[in-house]
C-alpha atoms as a PDB file:
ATOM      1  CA  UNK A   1    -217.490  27.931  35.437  1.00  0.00           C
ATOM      2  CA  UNK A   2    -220.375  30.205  35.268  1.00  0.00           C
ATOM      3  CA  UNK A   3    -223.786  28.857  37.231  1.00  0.00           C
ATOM      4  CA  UNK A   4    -226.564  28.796  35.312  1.00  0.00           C
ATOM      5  CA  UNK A   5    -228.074  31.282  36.825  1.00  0.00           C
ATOM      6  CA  UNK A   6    -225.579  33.667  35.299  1.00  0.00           C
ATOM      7  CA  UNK A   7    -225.686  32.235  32.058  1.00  0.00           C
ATOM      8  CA  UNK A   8    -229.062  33.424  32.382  1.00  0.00           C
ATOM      9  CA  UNK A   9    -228.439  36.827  33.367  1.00  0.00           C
ATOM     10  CA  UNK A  10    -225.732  36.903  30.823  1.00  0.00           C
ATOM     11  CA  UNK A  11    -228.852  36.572  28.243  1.00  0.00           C
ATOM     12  CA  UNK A  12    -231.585  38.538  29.957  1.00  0.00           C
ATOM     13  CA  UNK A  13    -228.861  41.826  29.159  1.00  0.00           C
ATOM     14  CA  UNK A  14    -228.256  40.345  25.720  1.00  0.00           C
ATOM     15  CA  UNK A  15    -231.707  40.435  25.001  1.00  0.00           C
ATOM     16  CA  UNK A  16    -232.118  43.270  26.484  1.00  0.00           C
ATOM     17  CA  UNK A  17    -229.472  45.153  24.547  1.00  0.00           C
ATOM     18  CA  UNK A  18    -229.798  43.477  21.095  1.00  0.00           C
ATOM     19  CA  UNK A  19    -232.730  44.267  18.565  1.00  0.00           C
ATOM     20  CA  UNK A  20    -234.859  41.111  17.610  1.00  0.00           C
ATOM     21  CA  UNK A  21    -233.819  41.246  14.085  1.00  0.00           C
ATOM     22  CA  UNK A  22    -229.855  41.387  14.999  1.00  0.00           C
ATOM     23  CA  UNK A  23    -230.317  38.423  17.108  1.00  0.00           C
ATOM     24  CA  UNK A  24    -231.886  36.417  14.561  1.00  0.00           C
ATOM     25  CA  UNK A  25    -229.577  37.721  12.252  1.00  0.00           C
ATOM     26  CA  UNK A  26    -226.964  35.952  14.416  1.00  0.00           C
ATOM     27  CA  UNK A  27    -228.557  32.784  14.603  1.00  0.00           C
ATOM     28  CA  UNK A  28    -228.239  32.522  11.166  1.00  0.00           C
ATOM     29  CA  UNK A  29    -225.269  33.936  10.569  1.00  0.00           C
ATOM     30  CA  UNK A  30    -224.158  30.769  12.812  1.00  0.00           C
ATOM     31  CA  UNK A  31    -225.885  28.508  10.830  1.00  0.00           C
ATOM     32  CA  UNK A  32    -224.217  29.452   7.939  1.00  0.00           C
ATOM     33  CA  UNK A  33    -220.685  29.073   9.438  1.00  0.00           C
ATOM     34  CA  UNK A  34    -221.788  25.624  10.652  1.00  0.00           C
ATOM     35  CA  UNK A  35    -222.459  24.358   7.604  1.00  0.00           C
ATOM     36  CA  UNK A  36    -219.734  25.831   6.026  1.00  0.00           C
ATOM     37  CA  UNK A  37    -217.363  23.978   8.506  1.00  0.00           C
ATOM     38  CA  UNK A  38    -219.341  20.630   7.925  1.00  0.00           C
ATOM     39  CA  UNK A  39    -218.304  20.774   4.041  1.00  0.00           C
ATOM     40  CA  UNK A  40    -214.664  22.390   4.905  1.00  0.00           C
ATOM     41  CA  UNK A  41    -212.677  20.244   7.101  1.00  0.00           C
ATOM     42  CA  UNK A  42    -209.471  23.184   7.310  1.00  0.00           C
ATOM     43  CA  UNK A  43    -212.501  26.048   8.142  1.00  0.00           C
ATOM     44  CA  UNK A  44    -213.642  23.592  11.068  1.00  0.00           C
ATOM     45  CA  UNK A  45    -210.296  23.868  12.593  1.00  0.00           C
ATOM     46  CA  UNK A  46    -210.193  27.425  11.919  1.00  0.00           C
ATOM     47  CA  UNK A  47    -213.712  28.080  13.277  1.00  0.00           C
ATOM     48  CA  UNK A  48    -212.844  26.131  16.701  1.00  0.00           C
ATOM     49  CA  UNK A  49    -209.649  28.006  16.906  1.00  0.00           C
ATOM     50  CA  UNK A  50    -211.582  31.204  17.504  1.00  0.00           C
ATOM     51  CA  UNK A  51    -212.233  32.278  21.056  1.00  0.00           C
ATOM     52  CA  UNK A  52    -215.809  33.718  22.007  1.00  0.00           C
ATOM     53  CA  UNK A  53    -214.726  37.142  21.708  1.00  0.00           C
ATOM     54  CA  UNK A  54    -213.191  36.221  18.276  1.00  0.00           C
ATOM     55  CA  UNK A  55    -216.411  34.766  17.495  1.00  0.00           C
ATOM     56  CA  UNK A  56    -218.326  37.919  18.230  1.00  0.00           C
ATOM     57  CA  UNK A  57    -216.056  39.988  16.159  1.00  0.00           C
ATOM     58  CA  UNK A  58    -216.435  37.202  13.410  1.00  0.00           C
ATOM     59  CA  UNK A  59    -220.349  37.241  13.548  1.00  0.00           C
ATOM     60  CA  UNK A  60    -220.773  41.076  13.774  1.00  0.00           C
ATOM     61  CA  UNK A  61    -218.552  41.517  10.957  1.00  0.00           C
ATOM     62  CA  UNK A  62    -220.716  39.530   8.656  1.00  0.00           C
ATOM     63  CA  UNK A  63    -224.097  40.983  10.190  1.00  0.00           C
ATOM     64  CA  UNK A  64    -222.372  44.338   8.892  1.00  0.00           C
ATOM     65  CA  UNK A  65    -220.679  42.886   5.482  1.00  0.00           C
ATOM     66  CA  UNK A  66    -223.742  40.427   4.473  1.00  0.00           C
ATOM     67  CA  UNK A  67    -220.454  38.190   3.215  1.00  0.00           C
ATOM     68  CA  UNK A  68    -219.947  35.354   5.231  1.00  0.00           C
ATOM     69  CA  UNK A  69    -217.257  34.624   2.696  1.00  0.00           C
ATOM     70  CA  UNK A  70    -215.216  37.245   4.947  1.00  0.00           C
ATOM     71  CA  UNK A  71    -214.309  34.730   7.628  1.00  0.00           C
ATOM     72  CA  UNK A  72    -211.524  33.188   5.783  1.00  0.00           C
ATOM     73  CA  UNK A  73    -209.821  36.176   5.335  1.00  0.00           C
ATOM     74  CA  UNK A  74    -210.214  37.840   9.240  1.00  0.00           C
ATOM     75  CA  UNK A  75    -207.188  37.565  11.521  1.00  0.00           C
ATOM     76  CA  UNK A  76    -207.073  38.059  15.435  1.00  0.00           C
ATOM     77  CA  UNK A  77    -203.307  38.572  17.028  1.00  0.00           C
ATOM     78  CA  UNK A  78    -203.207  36.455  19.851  1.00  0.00           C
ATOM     79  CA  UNK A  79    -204.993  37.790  22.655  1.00  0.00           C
ATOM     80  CA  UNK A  80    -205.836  41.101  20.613  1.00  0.00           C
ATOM     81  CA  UNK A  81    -209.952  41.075  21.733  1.00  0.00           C
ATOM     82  CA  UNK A  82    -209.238  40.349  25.714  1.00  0.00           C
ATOM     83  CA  UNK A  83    -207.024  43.407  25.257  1.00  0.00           C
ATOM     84  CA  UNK A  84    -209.176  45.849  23.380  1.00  0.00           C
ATOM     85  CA  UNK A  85    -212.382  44.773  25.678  1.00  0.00           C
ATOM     86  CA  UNK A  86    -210.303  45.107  28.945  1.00  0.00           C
ATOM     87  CA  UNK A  87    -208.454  48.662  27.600  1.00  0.00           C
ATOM     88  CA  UNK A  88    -212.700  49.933  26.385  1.00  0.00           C
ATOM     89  CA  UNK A  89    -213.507  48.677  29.710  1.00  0.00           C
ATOM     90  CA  UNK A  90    -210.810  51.507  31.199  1.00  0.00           C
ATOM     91  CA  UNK A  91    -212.370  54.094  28.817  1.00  0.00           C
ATOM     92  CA  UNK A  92    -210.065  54.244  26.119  1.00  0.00           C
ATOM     93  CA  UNK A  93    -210.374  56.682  23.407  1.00  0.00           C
ATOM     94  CA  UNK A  94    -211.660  55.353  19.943  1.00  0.00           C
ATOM     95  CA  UNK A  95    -210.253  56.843  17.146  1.00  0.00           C
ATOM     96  CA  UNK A  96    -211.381  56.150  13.946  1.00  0.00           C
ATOM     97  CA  UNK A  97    -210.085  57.370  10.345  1.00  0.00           C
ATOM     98  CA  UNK A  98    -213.008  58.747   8.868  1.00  0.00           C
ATOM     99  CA  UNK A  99    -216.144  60.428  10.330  1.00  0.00           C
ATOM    100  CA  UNK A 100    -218.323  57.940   8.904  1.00  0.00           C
ATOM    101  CA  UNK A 101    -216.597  55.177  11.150  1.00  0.00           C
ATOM    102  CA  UNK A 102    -216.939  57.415  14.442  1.00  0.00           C
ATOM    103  CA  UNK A 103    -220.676  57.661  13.180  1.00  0.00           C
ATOM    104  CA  UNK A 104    -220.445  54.414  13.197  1.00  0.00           C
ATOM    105  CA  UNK A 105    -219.406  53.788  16.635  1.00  0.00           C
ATOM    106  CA  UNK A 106    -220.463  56.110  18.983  1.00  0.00           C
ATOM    107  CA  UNK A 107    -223.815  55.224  18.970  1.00  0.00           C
ATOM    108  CA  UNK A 108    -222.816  52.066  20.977  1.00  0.00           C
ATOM    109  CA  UNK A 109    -219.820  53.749  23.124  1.00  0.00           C
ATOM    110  CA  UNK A 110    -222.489  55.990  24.495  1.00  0.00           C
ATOM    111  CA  UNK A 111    -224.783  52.987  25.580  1.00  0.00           C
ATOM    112  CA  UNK A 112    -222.107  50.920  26.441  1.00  0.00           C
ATOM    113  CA  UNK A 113    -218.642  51.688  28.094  1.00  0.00           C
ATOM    114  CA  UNK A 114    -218.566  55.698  27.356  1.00  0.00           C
ATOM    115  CA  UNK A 115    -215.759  55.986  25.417  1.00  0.00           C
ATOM    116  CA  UNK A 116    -214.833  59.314  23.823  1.00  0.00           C
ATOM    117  CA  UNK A 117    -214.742  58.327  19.946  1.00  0.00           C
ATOM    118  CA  UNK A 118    -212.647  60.948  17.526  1.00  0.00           C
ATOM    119  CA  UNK A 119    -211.871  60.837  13.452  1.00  0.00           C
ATOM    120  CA  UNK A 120    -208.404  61.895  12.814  1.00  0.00           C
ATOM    121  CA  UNK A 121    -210.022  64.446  10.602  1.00  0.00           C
ATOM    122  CA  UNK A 122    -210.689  66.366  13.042  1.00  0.00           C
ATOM    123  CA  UNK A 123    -207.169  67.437  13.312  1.00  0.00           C
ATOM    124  CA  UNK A 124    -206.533  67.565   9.259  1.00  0.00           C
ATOM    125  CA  UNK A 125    -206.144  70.155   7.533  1.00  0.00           C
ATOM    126  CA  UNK A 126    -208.749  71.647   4.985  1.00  0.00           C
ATOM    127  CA  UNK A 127    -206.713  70.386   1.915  1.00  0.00           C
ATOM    128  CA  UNK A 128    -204.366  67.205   1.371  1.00  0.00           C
ATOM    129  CA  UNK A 129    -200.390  68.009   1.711  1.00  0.00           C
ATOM    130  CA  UNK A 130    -198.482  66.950  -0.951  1.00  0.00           C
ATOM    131  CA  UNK A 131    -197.260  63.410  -1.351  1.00  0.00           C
ATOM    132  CA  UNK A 132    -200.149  62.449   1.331  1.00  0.00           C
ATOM    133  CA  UNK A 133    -203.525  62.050   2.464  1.00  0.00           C
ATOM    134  CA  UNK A 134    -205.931  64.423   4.482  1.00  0.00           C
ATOM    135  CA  UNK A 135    -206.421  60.983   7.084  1.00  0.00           C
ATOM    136  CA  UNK A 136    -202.434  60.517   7.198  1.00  0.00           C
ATOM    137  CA  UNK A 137    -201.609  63.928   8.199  1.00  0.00           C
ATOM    138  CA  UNK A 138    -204.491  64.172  11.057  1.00  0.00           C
ATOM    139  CA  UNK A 139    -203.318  60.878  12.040  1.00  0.00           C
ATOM    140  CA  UNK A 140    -199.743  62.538  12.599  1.00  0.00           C
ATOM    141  CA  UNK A 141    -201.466  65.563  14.437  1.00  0.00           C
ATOM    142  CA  UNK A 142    -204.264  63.219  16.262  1.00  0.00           C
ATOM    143  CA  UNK A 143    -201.094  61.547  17.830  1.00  0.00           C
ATOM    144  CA  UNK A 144    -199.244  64.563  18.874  1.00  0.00           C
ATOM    145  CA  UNK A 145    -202.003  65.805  20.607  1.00  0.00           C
ATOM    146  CA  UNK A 146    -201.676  65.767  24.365  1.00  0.00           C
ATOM    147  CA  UNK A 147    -205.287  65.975  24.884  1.00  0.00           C
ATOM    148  CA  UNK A 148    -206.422  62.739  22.305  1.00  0.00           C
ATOM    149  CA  UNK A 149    -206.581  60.491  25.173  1.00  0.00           C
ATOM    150  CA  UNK A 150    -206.019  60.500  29.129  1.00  0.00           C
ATOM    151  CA  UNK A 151    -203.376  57.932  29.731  1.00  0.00           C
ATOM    152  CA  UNK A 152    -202.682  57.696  25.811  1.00  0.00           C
ATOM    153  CA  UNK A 153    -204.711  54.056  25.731  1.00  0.00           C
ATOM    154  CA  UNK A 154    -206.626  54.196  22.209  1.00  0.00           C
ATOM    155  CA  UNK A 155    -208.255  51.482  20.432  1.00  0.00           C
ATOM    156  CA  UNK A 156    -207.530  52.621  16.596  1.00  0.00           C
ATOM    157  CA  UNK A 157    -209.887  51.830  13.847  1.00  0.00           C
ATOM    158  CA  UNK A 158    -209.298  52.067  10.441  1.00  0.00           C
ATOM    159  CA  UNK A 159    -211.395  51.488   7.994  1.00  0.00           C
ATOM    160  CA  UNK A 160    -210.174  53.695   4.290  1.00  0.00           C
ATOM    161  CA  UNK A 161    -206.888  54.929   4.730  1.00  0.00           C
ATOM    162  CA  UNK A 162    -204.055  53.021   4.408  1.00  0.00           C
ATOM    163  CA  UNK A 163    -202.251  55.969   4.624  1.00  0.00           C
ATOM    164  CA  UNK A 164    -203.063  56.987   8.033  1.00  0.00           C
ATOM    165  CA  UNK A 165    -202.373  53.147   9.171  1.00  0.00           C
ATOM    166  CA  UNK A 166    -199.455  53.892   7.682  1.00  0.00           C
ATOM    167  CA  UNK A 167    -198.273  56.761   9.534  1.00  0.00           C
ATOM    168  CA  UNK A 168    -199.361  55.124  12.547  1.00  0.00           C
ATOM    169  CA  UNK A 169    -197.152  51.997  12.350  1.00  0.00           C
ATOM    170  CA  UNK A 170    -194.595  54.547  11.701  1.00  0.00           C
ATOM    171  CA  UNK A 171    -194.683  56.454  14.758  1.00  0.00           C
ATOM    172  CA  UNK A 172    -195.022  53.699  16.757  1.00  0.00           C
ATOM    173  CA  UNK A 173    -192.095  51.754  15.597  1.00  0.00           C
ATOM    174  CA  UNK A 174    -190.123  55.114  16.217  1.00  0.00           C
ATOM    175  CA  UNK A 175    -191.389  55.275  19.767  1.00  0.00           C
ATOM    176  CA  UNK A 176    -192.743  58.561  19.135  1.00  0.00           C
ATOM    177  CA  UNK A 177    -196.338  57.120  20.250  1.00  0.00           C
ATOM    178  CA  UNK A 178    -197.102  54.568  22.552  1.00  0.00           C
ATOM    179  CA  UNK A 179    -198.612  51.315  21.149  1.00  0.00           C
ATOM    180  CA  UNK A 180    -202.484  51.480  20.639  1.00  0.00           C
ATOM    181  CA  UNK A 181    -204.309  49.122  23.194  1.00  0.00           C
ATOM    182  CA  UNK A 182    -205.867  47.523  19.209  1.00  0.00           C
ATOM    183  CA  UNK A 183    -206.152  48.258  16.157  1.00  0.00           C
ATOM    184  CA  UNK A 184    -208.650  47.050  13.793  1.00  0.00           C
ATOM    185  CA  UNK A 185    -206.947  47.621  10.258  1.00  0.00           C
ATOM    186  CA  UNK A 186    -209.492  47.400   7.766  1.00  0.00           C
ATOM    187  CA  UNK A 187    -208.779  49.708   4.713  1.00  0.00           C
ATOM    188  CA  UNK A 188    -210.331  48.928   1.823  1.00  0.00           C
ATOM    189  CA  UNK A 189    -209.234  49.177  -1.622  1.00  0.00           C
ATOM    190  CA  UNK A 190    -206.634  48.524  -4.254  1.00  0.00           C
ATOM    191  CA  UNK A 191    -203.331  51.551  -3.591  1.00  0.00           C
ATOM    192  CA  UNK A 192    -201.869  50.531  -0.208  1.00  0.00           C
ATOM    193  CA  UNK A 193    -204.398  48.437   1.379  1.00  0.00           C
ATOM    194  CA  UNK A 194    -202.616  45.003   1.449  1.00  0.00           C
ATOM    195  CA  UNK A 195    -199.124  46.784   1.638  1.00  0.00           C
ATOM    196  CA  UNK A 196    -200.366  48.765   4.946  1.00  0.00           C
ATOM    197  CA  UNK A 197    -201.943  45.248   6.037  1.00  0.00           C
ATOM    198  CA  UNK A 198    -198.798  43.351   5.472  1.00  0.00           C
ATOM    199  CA  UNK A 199    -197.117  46.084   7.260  1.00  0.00           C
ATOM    200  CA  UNK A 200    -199.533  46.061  10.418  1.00  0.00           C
ATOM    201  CA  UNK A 201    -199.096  41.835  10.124  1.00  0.00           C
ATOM    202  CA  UNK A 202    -195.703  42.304  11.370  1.00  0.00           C
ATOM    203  CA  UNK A 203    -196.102  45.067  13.668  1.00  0.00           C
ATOM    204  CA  UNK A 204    -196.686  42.818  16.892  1.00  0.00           C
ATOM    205  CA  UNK A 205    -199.452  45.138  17.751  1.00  0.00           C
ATOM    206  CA  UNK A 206    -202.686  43.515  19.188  1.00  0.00           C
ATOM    207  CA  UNK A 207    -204.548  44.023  15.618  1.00  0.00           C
ATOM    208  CA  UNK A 208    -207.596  42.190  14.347  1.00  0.00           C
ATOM    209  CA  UNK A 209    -207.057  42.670  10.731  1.00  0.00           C
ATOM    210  CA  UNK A 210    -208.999  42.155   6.940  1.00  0.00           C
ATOM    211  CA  UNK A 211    -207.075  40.780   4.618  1.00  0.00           C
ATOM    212  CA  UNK A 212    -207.075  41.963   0.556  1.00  0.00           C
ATOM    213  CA  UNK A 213    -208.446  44.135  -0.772  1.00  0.00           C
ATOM    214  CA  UNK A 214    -211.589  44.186   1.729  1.00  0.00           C
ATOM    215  CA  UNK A 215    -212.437  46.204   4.088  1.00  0.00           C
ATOM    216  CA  UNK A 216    -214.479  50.126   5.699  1.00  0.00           C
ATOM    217  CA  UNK A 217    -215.857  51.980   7.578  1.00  0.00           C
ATOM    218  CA  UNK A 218    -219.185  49.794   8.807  1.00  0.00           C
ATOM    219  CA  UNK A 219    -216.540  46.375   8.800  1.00  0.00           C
ATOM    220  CA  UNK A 220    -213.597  48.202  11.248  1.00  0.00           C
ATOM    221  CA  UNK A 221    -216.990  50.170  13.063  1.00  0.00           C
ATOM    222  CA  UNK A 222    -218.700  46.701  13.602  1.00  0.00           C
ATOM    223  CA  UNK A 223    -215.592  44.844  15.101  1.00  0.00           C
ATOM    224  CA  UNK A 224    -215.711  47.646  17.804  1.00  0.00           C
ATOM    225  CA  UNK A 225    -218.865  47.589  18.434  1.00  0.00           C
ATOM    226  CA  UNK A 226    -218.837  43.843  19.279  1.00  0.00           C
ATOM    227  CA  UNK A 227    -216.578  44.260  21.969  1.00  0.00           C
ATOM    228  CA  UNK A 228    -218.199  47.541  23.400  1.00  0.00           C
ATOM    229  CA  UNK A 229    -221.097  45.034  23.605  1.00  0.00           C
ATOM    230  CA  UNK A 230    -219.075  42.687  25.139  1.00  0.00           C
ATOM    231  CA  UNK A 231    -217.539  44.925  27.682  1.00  0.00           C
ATOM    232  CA  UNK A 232    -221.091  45.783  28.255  1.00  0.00           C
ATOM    233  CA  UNK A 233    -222.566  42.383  29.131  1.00  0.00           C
ATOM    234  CA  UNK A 234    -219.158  41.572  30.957  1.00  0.00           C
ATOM    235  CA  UNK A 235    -219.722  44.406  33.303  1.00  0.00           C
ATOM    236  CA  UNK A 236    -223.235  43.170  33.952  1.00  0.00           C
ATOM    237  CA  UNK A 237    -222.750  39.780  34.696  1.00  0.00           C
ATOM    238  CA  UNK A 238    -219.464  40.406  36.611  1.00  0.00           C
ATOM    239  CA  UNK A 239    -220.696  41.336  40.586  1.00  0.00           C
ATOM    240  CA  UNK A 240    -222.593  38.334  40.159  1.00  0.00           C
ATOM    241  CA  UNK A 241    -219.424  36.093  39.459  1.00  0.00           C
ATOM    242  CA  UNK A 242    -216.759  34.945  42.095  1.00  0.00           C
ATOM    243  CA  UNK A 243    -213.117  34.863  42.020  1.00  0.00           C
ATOM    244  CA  UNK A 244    -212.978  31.710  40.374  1.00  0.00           C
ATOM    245  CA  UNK A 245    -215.221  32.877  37.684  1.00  0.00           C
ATOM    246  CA  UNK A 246    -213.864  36.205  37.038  1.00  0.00           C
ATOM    247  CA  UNK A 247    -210.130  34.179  36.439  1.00  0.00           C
ATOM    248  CA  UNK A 248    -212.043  32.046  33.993  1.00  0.00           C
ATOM    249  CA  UNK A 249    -213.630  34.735  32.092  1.00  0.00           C
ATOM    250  CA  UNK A 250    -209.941  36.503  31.665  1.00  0.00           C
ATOM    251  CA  UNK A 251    -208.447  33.967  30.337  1.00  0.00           C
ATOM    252  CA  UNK A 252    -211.227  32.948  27.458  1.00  0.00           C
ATOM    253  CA  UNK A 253    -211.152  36.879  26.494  1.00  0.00           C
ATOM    254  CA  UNK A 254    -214.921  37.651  28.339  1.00  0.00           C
END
């Protein structure tokens, strides 16, 4: 277990890194779930089943959303935050769906872990092809670019187009692509959204996923951004933790 003198150093960086009003944002973000899990025996269980990473996703999430109601309806694959914090950690590229969600995110990827951050529309073309989407075909051209991302490790976000999700799934179940490290699938809308969802569900990728009709840019941007922070205050804390502590820390997800 961690002394307490890293516990303490573990908050000095927090504090450090977090604005006053986000952190007391998050106290009472947790105050809400708390009660919310003293009148809802089945959203206790739920609540305790999260692991701290989880929990950060969970909290930044609402911060972003202002809808606590959202925490009913967010899903973690098992293991899917250790993974995306570890593979951010390595430098991973971050590509996003729209250039509002790279906005979104590369504001903390610069003061955190570095990570180059991309929109697929950077590689779309001017006008939509037929049949499909401006996101869905970058995402198809984003992918068969050699230069997207060394080692081809990417953390995906998406956060409007279920279409380029999509096309995604698609070219990883063909083995054209390797599998993404995560992917945050949060489309929103009403044409596609919950079918691409369902479709990322059984995927087997790691995947923290909205479901219905809920979802964007600032939702899929702040579930990054709480594990850049996390990579962030892991990498701070770490020289000052021994072996012990460091196997520890794996296995809760950081």
């Amino acid at each position: 277990m961690a002394t307490l003198e890293q516990c303490c150093l573990g908050l000095t960086h927090a504090a450090a890194m977090d604005h006053p009003i986000f952190s007391e944002s998050i106290r009472r973000i947790r105050l809400l779930l708390q009660e919310q899990a003293c009148r809802d025996p089945a959203f206790a269980v739920r609540l305790q089943g999260l692991d701290r990473l989880e929990r950060d996703v969970l909290e930044r999430c609402i911060h972003s959303s202002g809808d606590p109601g959202i925490a009913k309806d967010l899903a973690f694959s098992a293991g899917c935050c250790a993974a995306g914090l570890r593979a951010l950690q390595a430098g991973a590229t971050i590509l996003t769906d729209t250039a509002m969600a790279a906005a979104a995110v590369a504001p903390m990827a610069r003061r955190t872990c570095g990570n180059p951050v991309h929109s697929v529309l950077e590689w779309a073309p001017l006008q939509a092809p037929p049949g499909s989407t401006r996101a869905a075909a970058g995402m198809a051209s984003a992918l068969a670019a050699g230069d997207l991302s060394p080692g081809r490790v990417l953390v995906v976000l998406i956060g409007s187009a279920p279409t380029a999700l999509e096309v995604l799934l698609e070219q990883v179940a063909a083995a054209a692509e390797p599998p993404p490290a995560l992917v945050i699938g949060m489309p929103v809308g009403f044409v596609g959204v919950e079918e691409s969802k369902r479709h990322l569900a059984r995927s087997g990728l790691p995947q923290i996923r909205l479901e219905g009709s809920r979802g964007g840019a600032a939702l899929a941007a702040a579930a990054c951004n709480a594990l850049l922070r996390a990579a962030a205050l892991q990498a701070a804390t770490v020289p000052f933790m021994d072996v012990a502590d460091r196997g520890e820390a794996g296995s809760a997800g950081g």
